[in-house]
Structure formats: structure tokens, C-alpha cells
N, C-alpha and C. Protein backbone atom coordinates (compact mmCIF):
# COMPACT_ATOMS: atom_id res chain seq x y z
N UNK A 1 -95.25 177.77 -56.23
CA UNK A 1 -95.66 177.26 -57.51
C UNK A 1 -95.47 178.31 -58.61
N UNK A 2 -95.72 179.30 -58.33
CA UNK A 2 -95.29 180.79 -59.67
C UNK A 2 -93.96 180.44 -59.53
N UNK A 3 -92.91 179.97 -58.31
CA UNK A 3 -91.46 180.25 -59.26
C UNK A 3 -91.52 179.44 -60.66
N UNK A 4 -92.14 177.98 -60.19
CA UNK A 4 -92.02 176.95 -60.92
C UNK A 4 -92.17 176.94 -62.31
N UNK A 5 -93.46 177.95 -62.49
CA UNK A 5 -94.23 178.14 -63.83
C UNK A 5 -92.93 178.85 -64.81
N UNK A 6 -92.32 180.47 -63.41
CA UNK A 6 -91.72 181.11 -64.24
C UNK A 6 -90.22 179.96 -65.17
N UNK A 7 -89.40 178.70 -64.12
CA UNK A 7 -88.60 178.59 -64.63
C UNK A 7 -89.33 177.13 -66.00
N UNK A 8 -90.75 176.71 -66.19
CA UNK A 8 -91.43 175.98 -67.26
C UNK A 8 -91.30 177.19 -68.32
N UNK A 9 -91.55 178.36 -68.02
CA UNK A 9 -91.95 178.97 -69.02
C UNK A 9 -89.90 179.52 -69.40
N UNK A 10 -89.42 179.86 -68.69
CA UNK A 10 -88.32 180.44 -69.31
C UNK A 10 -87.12 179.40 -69.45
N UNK A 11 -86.55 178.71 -68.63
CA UNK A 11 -86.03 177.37 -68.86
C UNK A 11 -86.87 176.02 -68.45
N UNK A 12 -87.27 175.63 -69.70
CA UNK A 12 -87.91 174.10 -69.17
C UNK A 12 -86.90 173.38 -69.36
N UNK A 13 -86.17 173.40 -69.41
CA UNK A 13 -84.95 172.30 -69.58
C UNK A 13 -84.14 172.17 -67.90
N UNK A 14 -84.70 172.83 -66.90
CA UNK A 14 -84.32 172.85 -65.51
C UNK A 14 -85.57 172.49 -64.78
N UNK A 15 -86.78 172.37 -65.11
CA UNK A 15 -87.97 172.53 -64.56
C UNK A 15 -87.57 171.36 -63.55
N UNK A 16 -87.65 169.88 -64.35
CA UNK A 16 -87.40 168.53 -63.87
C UNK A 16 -86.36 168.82 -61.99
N UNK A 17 -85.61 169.07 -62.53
CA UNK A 17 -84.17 169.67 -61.71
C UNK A 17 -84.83 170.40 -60.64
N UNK A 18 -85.54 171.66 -60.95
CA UNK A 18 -85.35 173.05 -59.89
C UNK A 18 -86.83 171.61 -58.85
N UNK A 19 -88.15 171.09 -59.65
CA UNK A 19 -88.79 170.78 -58.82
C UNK A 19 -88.47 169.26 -57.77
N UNK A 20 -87.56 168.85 -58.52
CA UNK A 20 -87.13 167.84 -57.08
C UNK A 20 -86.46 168.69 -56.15
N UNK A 21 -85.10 169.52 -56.24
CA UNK A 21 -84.71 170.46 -55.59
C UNK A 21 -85.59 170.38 -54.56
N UNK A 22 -86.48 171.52 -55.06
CA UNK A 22 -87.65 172.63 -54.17
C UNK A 22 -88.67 171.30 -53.72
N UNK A 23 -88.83 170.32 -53.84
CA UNK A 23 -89.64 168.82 -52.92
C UNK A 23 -88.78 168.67 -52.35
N UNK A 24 -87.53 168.41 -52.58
CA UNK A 24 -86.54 167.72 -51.20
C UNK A 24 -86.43 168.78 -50.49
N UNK A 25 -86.21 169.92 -50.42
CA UNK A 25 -85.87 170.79 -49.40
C UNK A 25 -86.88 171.10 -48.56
N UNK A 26 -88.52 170.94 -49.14
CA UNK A 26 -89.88 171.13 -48.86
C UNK A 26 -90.29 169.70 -47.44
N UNK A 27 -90.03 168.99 -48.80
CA UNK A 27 -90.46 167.20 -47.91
C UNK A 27 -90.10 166.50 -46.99
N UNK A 28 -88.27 166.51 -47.68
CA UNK A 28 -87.32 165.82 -46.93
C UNK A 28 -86.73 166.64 -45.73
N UNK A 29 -86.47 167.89 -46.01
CA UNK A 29 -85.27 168.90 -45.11
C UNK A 29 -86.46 169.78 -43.96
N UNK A 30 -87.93 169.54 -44.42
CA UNK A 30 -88.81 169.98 -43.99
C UNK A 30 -88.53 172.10 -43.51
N UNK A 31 -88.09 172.08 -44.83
CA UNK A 31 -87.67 173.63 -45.05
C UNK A 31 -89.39 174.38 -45.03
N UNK A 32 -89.74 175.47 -43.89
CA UNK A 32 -90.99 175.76 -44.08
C UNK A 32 -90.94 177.13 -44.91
N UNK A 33 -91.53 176.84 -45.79
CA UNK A 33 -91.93 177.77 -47.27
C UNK A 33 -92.21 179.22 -46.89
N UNK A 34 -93.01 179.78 -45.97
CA UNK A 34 -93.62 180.80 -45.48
C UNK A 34 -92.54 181.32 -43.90
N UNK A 35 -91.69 180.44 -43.73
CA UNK A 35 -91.11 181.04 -42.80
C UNK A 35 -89.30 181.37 -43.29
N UNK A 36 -89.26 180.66 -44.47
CA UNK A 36 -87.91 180.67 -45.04
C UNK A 36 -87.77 181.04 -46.52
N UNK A 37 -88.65 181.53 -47.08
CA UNK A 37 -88.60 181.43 -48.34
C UNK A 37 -87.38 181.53 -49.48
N UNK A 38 -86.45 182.36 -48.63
CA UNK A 38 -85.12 182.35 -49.31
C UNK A 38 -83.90 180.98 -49.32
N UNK A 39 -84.62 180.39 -48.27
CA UNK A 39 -83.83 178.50 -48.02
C UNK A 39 -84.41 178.00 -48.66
N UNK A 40 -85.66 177.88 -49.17
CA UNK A 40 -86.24 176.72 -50.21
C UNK A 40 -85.35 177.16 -51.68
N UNK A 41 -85.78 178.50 -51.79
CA UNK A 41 -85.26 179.16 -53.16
C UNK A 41 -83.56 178.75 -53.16
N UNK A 42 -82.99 178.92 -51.92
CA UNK A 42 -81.41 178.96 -52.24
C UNK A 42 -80.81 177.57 -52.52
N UNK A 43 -82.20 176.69 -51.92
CA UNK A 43 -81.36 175.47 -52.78
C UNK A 43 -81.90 174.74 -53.97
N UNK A 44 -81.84 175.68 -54.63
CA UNK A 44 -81.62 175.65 -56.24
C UNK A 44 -80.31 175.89 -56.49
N UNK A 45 -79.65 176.95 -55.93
CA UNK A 45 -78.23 177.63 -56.18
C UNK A 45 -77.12 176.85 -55.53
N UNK A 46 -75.63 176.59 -56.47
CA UNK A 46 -75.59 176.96 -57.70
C UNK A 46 -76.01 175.38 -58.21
N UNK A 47 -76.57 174.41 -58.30
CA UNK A 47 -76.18 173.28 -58.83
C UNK A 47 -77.27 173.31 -59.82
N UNK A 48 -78.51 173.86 -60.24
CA UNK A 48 -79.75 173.74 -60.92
C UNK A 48 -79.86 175.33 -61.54
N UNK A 49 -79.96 176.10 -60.42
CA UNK A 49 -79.79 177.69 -61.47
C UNK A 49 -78.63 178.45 -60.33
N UNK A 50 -78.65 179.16 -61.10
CA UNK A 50 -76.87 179.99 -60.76
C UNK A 50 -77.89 181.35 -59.97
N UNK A 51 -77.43 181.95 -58.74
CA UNK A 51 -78.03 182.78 -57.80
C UNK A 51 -78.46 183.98 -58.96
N UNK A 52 -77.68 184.29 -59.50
CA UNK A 52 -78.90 185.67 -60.78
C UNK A 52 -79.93 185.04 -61.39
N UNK A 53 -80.03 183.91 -62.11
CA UNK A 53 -81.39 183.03 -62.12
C UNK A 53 -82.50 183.30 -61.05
N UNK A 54 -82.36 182.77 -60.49
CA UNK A 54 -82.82 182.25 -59.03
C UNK A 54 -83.75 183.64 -58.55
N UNK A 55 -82.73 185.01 -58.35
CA UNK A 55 -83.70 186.04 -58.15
C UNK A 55 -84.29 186.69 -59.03
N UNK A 56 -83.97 186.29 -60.49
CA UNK A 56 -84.97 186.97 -61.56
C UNK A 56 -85.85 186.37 -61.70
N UNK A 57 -85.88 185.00 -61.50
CA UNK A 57 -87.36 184.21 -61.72
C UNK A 57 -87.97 184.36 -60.20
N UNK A 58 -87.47 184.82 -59.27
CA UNK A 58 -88.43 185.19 -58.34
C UNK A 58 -89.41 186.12 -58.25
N UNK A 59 -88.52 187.63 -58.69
CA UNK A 59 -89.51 188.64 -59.33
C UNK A 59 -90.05 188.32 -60.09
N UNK A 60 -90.27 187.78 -61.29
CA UNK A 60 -91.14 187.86 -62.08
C UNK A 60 -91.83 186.15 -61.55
N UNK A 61 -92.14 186.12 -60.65
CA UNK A 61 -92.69 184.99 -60.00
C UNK A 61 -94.02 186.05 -59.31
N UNK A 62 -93.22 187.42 -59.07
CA UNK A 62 -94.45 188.16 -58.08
C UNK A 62 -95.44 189.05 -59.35
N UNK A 63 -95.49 188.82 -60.49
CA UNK A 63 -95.56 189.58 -61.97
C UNK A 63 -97.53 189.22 -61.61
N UNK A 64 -98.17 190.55 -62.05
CA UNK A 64 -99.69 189.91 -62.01
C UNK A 64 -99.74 188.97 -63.44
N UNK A 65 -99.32 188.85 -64.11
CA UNK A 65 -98.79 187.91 -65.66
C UNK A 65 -98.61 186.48 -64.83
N UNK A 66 -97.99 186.22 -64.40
CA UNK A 66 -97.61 185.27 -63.54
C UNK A 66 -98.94 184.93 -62.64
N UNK A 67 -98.85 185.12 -61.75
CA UNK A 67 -100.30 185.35 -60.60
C UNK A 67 -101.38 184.44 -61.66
N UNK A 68 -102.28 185.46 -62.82
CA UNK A 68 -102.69 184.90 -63.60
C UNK A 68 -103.14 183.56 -64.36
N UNK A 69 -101.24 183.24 -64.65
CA UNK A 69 -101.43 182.01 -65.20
C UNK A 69 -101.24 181.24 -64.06
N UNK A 70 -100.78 180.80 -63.02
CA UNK A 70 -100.83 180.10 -61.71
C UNK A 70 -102.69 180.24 -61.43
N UNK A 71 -103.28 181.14 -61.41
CA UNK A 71 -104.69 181.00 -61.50
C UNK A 71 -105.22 179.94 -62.24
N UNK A 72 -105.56 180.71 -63.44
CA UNK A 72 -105.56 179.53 -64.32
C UNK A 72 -105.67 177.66 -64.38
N UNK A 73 -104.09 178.12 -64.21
CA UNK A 73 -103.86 176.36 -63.84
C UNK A 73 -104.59 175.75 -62.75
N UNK A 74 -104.87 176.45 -61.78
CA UNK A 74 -104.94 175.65 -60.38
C UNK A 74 -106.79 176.24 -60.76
N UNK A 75 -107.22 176.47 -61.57
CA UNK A 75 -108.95 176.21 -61.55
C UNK A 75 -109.01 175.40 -62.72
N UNK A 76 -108.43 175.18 -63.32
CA UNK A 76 -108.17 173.64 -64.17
C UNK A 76 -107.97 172.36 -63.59
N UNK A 77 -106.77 172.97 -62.55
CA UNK A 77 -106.90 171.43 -61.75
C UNK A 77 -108.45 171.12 -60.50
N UNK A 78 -108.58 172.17 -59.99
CA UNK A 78 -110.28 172.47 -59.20
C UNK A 78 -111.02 171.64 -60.43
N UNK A 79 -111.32 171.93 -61.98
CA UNK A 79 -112.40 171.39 -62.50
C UNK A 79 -112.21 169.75 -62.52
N UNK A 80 -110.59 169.09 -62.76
CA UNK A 80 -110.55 168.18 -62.91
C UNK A 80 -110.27 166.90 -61.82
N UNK A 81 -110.67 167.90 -60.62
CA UNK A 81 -111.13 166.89 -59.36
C UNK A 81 -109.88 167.10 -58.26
N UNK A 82 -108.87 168.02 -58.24
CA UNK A 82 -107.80 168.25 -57.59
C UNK A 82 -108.22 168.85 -56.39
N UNK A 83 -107.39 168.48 -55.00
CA UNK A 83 -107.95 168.90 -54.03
C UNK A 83 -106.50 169.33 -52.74
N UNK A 84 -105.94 169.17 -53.05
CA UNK A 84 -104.01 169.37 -52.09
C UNK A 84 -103.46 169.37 -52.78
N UNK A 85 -102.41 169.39 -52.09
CA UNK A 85 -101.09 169.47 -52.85
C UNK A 85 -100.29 168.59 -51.70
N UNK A 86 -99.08 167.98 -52.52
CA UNK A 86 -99.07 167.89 -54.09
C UNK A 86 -99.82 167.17 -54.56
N UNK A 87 -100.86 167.50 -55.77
CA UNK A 87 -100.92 166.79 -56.68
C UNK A 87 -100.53 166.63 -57.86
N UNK A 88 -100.32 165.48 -58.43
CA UNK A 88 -99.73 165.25 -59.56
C UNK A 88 -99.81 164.31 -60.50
N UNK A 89 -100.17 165.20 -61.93
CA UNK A 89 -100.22 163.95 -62.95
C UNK A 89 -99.50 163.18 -63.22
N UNK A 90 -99.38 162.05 -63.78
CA UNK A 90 -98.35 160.97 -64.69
C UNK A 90 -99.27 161.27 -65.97
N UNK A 91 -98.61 160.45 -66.86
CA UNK A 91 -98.98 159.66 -68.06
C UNK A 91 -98.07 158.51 -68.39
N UNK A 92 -98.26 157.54 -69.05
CA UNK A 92 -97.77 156.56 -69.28
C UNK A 92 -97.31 156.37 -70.70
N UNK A 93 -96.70 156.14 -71.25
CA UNK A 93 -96.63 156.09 -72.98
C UNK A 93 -97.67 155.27 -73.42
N UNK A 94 -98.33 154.50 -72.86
CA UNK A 94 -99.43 154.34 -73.62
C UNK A 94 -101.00 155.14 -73.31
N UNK A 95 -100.93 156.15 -72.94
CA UNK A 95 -101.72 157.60 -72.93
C UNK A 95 -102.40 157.06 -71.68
N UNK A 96 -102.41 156.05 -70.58
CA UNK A 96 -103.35 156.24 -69.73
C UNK A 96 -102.45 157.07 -68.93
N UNK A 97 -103.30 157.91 -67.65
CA UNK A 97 -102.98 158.99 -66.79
C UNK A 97 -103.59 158.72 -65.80
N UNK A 98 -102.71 158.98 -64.94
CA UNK A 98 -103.23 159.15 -63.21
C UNK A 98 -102.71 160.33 -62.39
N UNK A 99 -103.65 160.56 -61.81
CA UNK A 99 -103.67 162.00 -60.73
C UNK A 99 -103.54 161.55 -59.21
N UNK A 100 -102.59 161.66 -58.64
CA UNK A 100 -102.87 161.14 -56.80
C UNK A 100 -102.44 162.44 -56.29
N UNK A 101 -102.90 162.46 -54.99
CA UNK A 101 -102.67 163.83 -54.37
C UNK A 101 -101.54 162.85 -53.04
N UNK A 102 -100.77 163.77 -52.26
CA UNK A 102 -100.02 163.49 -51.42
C UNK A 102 -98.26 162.81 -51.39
N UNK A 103 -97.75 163.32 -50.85
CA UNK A 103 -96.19 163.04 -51.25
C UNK A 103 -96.08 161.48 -50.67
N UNK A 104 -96.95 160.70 -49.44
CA UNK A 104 -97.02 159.33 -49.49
C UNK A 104 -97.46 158.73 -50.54
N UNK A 105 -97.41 159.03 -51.75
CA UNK A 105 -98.70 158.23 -53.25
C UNK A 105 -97.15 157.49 -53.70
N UNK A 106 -95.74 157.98 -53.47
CA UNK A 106 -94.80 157.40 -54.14
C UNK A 106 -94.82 156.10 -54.55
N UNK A 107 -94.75 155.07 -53.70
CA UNK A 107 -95.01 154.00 -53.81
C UNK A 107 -95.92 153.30 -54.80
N UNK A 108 -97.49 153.71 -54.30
CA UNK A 108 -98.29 153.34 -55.49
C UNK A 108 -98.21 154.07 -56.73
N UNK A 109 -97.66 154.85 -56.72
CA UNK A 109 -97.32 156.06 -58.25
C UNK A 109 -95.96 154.31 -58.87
N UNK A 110 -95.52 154.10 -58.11
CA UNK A 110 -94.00 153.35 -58.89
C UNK A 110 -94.83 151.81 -59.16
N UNK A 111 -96.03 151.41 -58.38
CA UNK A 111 -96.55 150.24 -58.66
C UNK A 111 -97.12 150.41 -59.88
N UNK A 112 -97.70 151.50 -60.33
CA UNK A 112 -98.77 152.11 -61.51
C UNK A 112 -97.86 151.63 -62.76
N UNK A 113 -96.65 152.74 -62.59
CA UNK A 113 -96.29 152.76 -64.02
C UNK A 113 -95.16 151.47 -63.79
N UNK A 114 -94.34 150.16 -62.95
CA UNK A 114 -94.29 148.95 -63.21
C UNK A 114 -95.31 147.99 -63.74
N UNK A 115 -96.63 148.09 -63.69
CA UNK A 115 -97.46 147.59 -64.65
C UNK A 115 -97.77 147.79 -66.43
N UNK A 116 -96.52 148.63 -66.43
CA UNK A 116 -96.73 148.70 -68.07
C UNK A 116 -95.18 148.46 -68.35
N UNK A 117 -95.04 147.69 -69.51
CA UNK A 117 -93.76 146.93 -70.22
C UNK A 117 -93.39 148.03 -71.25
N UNK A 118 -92.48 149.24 -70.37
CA UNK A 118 -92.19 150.02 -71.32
C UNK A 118 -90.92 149.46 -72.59
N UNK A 119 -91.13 150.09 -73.69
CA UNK A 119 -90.22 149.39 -74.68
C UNK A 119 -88.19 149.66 -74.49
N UNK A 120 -87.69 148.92 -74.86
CA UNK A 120 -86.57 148.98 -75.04
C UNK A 120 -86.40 150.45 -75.66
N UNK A 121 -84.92 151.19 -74.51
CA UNK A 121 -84.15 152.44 -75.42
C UNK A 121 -83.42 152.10 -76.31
């Protein structure tokens, strides 16, 4: 989760990108995080960030700056009833929000937001 923050905070315009990546390789490929950490990370590379990316936002993934704000966040999500991972917010364009924990929620996450008639692009 610190890589994640580092590439929100330095490219958010990949965030979308690097975190399906790093779920499919997690979920689907059942890549284990603590026993591979350089296979989850490498498949980011090259199609989402280019391998010098990849290891600069790692170091500064290990930054106590970093550490910090990953704190932070995750006693924000503790106050607001979060309990595993993944959890994850939505919002809807019409401001309601939902929080489900677990990578089985897909389904009811896609029933949620088909109940609202989003407008024509």
C-alpha cells in the first residue's frame, strides 16, 4: 500500500493502472506479496511504469514520510469502520458512498452502482 500512495502522490495519472496491475497479480496470479515482492512490483513494468519508476517509488515507498502518511490513512479508515483488506470506497455521482471489504464484493459493488441512471457522455 506505501508503493501505491507513493505513485497517488507522484503520478496519479497511473494510480488507476499500477492498482489493477498490483490486484491482478495479487488476486488473480495469486503472486504472494511477502514471498515475492519484486513479482508483484515487476508487473507494473514496462506497460504502467517503466522499471526506473518502479524502483524509485519503491524506495521512497520505505521513506518514514511515507510510513506516516500510510499511517494516517489506515487510522482513518479504523475510525470509519474498516476492518481487511481490501477495502474499498465507491462514490456514485450522486454523492452516495459505499465501503465493502473483500475482493468477492465485485458483484454486489456492480449491482450498487447499476442502480443509479448515470447521465449520458
Amino acid at each position: 500500500m506505501r508503493f501505491l500512495k507513493v505513485v497517488q502522490e507522484k503520478d496519479p495519472g497511473r494510480l488507476e493502472a499500477s492498482t489493477d496491475r498490483l490486484y491482478e497479480a495479487i488476486f488473480e496470479n495469486k503472486v504472494k506479496v511477502a514471498d515475492n515482492p519484486s513479482g508483484v512490483l515487476g508487473s507494473l513494468s514496462p506497460s504502467v511504469l517503466d522499471a526506473s519508476r518502479v524502483e524509485e517509488y519503491r524506495q521512497q515507498s520505505s521513506s518514514e514520510e511515507t510510513k506516516e502518511k500510510v499511517k494516517r490513512d489506515a487510522e482513518r479508515l479504523v475510525e470509519e469502520g474498516a476492518f481487511g483488506f481490501p477495502w474499498i470506497e465507491v462514490s456514485r455521482p450522486d454523492g452516495q458512498r459505499l465501503t465493502i471489504f473483500g475482493s468477492d464484493r465485485f458483484e454486489f459493488l456492480a449491482d450498487w452502482f447499476a442502480r443509479f441512471s448515470f447521465p449520458p457522455l
